[in-house]
N, C-alpha and C. Protein backbone atom coordinates (compact mmCIF):
# COMPACT_ATOMS: atom_id res chain seq x y z
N UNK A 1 -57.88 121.17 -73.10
CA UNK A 1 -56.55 121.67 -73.38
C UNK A 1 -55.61 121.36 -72.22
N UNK A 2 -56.25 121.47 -70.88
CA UNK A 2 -55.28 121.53 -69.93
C UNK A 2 -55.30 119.68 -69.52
N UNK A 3 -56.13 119.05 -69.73
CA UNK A 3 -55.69 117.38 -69.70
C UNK A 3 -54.67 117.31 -70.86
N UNK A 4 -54.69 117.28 -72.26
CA UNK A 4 -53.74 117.32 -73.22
C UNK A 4 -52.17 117.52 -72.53
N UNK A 5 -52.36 119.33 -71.90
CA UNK A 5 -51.07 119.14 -71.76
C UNK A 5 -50.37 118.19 -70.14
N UNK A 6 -51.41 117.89 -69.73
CA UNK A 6 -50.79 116.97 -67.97
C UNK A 6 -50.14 116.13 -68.83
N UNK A 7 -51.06 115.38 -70.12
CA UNK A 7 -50.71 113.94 -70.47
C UNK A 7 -49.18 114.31 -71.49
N UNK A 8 -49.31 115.31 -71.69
CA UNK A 8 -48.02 115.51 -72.83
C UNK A 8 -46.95 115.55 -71.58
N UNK A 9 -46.73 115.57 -70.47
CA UNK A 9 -46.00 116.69 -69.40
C UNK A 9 -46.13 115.06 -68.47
N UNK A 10 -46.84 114.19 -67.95
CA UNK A 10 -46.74 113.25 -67.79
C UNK A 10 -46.47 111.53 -68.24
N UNK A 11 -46.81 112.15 -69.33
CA UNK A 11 -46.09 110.85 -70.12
C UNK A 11 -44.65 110.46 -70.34
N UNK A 12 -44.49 111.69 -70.90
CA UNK A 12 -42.57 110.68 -71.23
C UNK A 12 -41.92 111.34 -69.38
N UNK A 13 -41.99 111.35 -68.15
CA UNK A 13 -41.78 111.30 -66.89
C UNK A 13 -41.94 109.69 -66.48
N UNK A 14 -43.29 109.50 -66.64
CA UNK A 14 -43.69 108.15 -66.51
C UNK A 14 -42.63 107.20 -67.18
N UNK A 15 -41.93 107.68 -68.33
CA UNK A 15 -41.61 106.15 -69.61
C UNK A 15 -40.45 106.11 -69.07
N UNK A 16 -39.35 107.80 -68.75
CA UNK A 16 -37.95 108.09 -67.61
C UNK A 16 -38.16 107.02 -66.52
N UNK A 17 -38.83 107.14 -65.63
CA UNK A 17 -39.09 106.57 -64.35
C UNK A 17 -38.96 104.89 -64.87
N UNK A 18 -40.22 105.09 -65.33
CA UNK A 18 -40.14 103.56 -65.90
C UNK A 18 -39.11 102.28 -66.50
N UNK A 19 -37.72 103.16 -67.21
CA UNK A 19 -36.91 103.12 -67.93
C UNK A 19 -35.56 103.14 -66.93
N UNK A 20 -35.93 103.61 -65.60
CA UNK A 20 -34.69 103.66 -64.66
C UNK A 20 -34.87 103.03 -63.59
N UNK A 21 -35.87 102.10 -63.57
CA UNK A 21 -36.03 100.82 -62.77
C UNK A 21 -35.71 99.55 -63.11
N UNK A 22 -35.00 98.95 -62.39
CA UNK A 22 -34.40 97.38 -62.94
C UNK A 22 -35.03 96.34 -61.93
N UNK A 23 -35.30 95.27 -62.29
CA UNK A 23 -35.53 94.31 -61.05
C UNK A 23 -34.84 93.30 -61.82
N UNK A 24 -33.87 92.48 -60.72
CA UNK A 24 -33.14 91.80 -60.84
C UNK A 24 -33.98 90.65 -60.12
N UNK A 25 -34.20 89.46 -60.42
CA UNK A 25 -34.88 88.33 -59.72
C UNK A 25 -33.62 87.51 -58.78
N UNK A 26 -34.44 86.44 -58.22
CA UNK A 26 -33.95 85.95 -57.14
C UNK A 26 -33.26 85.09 -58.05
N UNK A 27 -31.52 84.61 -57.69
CA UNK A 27 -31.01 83.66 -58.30
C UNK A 27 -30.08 84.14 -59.54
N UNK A 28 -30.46 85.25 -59.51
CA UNK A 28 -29.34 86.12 -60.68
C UNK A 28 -28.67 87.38 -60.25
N UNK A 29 -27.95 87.16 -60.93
CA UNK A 29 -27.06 89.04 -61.07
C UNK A 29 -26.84 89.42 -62.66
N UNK A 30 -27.46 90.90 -62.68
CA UNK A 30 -27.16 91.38 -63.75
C UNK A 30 -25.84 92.12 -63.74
N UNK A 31 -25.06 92.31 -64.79
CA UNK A 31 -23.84 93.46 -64.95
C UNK A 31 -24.32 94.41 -66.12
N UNK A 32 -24.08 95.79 -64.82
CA UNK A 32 -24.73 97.17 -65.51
C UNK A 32 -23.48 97.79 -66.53
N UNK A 33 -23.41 98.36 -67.30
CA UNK A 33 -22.55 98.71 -68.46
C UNK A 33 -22.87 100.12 -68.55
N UNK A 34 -21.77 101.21 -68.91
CA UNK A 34 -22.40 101.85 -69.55
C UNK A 34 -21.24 102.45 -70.69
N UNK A 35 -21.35 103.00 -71.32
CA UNK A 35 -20.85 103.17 -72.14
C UNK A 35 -20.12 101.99 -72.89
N UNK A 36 -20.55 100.98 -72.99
CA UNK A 36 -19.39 99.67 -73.12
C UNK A 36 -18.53 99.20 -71.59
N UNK A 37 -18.63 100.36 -70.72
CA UNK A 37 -17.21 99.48 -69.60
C UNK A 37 -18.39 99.28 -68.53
N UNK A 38 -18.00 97.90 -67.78
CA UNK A 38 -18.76 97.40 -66.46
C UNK A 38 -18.82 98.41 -65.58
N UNK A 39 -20.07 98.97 -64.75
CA UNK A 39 -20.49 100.15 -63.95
C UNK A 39 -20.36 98.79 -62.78
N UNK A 40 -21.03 98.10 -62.50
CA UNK A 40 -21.48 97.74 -60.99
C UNK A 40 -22.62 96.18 -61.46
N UNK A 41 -22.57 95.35 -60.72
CA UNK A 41 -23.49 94.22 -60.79
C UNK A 41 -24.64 94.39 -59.95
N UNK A 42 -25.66 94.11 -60.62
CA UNK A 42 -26.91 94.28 -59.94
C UNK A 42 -27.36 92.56 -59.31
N UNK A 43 -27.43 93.12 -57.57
CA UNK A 43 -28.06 91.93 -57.23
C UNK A 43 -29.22 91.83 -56.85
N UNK A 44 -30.05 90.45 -57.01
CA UNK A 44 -31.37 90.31 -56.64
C UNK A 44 -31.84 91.37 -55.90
N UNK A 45 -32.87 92.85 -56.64
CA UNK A 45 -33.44 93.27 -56.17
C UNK A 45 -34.20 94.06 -56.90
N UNK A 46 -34.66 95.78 -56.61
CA UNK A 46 -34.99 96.81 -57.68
C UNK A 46 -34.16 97.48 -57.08
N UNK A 47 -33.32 98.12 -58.77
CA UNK A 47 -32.11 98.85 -58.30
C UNK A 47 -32.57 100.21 -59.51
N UNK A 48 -32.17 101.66 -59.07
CA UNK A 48 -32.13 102.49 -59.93
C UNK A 48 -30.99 102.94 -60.85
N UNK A 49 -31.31 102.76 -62.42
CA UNK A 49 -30.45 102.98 -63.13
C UNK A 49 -30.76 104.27 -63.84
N UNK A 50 -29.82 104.56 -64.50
CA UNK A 50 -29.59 106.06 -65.59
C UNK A 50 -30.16 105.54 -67.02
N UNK A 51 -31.40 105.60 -67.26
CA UNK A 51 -31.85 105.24 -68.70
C UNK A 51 -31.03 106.05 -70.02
N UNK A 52 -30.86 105.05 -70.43
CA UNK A 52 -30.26 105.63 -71.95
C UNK A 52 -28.77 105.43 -72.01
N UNK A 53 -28.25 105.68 -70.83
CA UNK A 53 -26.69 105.15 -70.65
C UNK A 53 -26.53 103.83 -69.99
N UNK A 54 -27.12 103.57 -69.20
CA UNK A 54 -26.72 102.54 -68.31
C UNK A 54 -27.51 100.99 -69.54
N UNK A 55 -27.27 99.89 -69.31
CA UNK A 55 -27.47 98.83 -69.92
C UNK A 55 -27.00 97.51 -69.51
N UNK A 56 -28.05 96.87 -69.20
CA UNK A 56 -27.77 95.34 -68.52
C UNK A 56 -27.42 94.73 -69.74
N UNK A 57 -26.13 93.86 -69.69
CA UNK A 57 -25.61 93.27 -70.67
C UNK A 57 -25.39 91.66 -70.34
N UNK A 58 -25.57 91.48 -69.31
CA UNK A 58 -25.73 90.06 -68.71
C UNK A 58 -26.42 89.60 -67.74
N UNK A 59 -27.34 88.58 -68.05
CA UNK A 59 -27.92 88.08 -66.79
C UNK A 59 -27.52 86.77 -66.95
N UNK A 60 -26.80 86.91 -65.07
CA UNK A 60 -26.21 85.42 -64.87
C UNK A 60 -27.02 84.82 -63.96
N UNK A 61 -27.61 83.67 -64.17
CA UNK A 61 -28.23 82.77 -63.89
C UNK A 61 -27.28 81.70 -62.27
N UNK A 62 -27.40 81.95 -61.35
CA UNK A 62 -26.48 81.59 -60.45
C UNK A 62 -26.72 80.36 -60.09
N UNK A 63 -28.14 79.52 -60.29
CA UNK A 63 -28.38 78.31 -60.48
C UNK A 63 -27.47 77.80 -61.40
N UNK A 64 -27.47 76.57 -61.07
CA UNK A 64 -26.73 75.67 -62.10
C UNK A 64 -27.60 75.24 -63.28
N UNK A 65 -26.53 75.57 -64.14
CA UNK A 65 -26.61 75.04 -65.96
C UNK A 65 -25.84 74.04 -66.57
N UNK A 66 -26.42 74.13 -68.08
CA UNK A 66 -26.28 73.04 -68.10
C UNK A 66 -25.79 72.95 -69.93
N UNK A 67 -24.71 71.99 -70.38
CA UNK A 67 -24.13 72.31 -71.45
C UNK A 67 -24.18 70.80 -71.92
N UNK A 68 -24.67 70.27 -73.32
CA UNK A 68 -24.48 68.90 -74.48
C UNK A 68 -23.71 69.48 -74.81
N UNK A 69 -22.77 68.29 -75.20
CA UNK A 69 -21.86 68.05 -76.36
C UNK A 69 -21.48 67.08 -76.68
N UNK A 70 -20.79 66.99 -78.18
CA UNK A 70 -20.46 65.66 -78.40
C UNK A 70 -19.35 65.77 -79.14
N UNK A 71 -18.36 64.61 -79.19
CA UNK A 71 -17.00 64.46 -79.68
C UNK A 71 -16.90 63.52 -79.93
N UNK A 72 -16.81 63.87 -81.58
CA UNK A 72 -16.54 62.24 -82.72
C UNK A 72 -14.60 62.06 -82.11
N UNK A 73 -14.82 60.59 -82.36
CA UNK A 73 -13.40 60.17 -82.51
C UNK A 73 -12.79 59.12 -83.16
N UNK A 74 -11.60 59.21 -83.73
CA UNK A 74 -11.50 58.01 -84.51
C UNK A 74 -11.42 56.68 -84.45
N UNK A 75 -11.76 56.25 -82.82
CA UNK A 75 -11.67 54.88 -82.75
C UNK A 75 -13.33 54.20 -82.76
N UNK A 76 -14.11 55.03 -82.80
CA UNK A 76 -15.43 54.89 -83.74
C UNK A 76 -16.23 54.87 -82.59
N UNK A 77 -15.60 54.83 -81.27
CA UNK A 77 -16.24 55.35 -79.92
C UNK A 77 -16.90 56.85 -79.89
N UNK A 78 -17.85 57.77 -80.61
CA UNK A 78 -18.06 59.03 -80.39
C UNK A 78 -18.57 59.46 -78.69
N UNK A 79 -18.11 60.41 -78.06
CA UNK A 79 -18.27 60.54 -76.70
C UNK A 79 -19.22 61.99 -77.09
N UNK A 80 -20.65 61.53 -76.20
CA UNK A 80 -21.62 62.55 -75.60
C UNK A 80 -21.27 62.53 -74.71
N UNK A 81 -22.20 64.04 -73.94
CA UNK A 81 -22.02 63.96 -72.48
C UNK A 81 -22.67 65.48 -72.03
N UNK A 82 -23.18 65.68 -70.90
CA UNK A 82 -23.91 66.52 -70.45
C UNK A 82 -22.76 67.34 -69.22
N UNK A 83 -22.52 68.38 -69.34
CA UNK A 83 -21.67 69.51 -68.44
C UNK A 83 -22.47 69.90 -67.11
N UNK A 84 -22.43 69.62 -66.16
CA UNK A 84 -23.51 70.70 -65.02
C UNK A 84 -22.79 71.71 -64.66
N UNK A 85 -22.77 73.16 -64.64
CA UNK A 85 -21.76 73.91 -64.35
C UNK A 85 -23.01 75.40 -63.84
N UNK A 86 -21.71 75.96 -63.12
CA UNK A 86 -22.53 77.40 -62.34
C UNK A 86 -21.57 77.91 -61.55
N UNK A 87 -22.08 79.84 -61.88
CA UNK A 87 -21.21 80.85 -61.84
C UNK A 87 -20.86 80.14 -59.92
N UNK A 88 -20.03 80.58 -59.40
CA UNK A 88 -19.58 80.76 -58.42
C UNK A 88 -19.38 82.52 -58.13
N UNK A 89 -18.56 83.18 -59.40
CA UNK A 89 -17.92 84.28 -58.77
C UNK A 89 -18.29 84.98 -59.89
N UNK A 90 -19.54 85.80 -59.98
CA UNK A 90 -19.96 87.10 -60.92
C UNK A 90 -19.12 87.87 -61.39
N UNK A 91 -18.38 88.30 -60.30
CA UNK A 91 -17.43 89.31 -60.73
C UNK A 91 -16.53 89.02 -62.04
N UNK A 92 -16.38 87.85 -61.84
CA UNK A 92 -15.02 87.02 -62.57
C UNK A 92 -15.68 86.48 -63.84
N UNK A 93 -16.95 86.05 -63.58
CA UNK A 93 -17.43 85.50 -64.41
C UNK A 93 -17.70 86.43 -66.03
N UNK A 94 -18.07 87.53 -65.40
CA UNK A 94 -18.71 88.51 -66.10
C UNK A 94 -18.08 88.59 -67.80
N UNK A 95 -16.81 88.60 -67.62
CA UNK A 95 -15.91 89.04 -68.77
C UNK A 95 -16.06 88.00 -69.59
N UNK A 96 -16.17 86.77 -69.11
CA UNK A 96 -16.39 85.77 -70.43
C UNK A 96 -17.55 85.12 -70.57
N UNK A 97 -18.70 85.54 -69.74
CA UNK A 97 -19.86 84.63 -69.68
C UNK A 97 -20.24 84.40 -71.00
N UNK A 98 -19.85 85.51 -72.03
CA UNK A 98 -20.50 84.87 -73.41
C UNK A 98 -20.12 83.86 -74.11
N UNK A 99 -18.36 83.45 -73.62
CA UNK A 99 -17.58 82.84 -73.96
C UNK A 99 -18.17 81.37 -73.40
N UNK A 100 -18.92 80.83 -72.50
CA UNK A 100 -18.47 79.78 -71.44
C UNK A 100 -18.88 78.69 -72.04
N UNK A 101 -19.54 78.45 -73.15
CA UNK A 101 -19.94 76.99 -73.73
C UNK A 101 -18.67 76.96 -75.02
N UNK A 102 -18.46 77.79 -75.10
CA UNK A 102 -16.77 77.88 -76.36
C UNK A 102 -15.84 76.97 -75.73
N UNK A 103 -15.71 77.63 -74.01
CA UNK A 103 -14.76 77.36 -73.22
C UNK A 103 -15.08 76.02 -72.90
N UNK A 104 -16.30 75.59 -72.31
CA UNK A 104 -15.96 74.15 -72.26
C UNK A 104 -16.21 72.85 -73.01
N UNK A 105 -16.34 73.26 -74.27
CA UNK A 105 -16.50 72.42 -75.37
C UNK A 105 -14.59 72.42 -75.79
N UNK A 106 -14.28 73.21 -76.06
CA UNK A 106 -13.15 73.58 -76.25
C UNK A 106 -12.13 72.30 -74.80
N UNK A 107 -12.35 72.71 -73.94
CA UNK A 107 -11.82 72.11 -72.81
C UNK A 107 -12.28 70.67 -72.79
N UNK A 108 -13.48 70.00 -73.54
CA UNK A 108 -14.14 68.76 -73.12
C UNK A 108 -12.79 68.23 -74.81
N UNK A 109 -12.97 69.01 -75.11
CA UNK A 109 -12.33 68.63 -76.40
C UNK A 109 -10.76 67.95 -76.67
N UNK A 110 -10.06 69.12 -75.97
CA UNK A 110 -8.79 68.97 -75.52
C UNK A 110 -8.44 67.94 -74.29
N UNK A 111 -9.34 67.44 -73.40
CA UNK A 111 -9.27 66.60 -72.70
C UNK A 111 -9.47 65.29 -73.20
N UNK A 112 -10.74 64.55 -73.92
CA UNK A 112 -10.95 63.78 -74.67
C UNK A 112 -10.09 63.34 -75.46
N UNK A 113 -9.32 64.56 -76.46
CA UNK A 113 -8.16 64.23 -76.96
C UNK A 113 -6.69 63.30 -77.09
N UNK A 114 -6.54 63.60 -75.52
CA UNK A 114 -5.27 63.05 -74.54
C UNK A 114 -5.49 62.23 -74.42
N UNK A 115 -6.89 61.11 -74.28
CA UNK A 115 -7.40 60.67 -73.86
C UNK A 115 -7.34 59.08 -74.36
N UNK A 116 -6.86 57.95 -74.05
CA UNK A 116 -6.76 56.29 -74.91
C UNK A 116 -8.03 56.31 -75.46
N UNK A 117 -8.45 54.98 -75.81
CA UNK A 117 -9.52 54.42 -75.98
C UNK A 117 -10.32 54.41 -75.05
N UNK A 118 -11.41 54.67 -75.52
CA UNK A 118 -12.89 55.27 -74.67
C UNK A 118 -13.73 53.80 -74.57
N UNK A 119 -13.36 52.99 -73.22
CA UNK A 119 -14.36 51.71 -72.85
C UNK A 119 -16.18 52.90 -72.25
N UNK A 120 -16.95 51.46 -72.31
CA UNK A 120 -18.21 51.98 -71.70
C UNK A 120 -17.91 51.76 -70.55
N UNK A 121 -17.08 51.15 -69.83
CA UNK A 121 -16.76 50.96 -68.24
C UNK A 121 -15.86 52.21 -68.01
N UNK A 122 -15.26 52.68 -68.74
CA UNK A 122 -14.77 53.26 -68.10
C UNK A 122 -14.85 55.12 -68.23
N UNK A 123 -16.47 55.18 -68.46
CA UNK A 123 -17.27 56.47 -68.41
C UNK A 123 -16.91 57.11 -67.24
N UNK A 124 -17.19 56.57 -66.47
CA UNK A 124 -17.07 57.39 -64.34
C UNK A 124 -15.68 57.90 -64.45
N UNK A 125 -14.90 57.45 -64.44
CA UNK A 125 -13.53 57.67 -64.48
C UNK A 125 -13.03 58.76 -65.61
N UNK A 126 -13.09 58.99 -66.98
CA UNK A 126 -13.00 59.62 -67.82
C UNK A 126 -14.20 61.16 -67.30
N UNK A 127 -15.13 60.92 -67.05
CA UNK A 127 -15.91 62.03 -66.44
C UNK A 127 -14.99 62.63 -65.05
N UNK A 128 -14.78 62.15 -64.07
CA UNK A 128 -14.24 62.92 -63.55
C UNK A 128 -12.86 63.44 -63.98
N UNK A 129 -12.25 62.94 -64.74
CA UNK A 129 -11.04 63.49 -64.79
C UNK A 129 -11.39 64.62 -65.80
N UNK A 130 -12.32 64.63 -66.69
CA UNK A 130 -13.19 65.86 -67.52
C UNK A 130 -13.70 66.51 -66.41
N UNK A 131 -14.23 66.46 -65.36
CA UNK A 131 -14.27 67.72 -64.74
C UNK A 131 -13.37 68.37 -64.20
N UNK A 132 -12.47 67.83 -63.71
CA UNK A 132 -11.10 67.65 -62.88
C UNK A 132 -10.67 68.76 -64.42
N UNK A 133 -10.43 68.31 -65.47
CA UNK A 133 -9.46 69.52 -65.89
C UNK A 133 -10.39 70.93 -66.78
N UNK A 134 -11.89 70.11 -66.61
CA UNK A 134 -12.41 71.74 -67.09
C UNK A 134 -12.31 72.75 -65.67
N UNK A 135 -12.32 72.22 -64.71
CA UNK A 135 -12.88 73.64 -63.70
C UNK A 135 -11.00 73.82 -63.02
N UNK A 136 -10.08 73.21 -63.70
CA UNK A 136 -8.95 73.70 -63.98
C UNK A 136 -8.58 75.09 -64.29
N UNK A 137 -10.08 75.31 -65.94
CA UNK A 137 -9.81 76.00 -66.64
C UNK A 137 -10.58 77.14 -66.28
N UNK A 138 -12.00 76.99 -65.59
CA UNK A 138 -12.84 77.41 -65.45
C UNK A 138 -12.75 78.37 -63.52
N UNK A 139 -12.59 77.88 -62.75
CA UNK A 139 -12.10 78.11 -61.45
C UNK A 139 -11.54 79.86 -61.78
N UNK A 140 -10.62 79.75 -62.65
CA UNK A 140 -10.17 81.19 -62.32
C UNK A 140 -11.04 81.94 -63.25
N UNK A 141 -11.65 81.68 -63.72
CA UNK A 141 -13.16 82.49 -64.18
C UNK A 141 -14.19 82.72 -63.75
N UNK A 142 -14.54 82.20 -62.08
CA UNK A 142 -15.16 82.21 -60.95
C UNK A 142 -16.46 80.89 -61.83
N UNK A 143 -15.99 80.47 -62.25
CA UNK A 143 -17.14 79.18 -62.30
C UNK A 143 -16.56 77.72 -62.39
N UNK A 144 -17.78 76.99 -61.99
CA UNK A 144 -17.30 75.40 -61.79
C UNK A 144 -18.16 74.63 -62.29
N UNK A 145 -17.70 73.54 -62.52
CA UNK A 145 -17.85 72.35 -63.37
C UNK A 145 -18.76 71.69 -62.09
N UNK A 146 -19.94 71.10 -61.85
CA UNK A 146 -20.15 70.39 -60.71
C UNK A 146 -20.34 68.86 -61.28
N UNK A 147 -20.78 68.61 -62.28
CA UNK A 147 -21.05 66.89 -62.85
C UNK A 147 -20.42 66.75 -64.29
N UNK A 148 -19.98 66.04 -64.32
CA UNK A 148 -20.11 65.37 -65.61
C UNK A 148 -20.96 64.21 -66.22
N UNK A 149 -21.58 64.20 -67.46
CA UNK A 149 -22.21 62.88 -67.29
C UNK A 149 -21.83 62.60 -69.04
N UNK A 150 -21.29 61.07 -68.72
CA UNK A 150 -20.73 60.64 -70.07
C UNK A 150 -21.65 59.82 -71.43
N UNK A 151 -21.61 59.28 -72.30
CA UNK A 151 -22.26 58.34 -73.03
C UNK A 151 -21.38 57.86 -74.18
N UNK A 152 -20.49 57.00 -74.13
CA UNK A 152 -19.76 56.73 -75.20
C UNK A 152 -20.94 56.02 -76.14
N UNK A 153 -20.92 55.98 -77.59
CA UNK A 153 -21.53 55.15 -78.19
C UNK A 153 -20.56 54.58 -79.02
């Protein structure tokens, strides 16, 4: 009877405890939430949270990532190309991280656009000026564009 009740009386203590420990790994930051509004960013470590209210809603990856895309066009040149990009500024980042492949597809898009006829020589050049105006867009969102890499076909 009296093990029954330790385990009734220690168990859900254990699952609390358990439930208000976070470990954040090396190379990321989480953003803690609670109720819906940003509490505080958790950095690489074990941090104690309020189970049941509190809620990691993002883990940002502070290594660099990495985004395909491709953009048909009508001069029958379709442009691939690979994005290298990474948070710089968490804080900033936070509000649109869900947004950020919208944002630079959107941005590879509108650039491409403006853009003459797409030679295979002249990939290097068209890439940087695609990074040149995504981290335009991106910079005041605390993240950056670091490569571009092109493939007209």
């Amino acid at each position: 009877m009296m093990t029954l009740l330790t385990l009734l009386l220690v168990l859900p203590v254990a699952l609390i405890a358990g439930a208000a420990i976070k470990r954040v790994p090396v190379g990321q930051v989480h953003s803690l939430y609670r109720h819906g509004k940003p509490v505080r960013l958790l950095q690489p470590g074990t941090h104690v949270v309020l189970p049941w209210l509190d809620r990691v809603t993002h883990k940002i990856n502070l290594a660099g990532q990495t985004l395909h895309f491709e953009q048909p066009r009508a001069d029958a040149h379709d442009v691939r190309g690979t994005v290298y990009w990474q948070v710089l500024e968490p804080e900033r980042a936070d509000a649109v991280f869900e947004q950020v492949d919208q944002l630079i597809r959107r941005g590879a898009q509108e650039a491409l656009r403006d853009e003459p006829e797409v030679e295979r020589a002249d990939r290097r050049d068209l890439g940087v000026r695609l990074k040149q105006s995504l981290n335009n867009a991106l910079r005041e969102r605390g993240m950056m564009v670091t490569r571009v890499e092109l493939d007209v076909a």
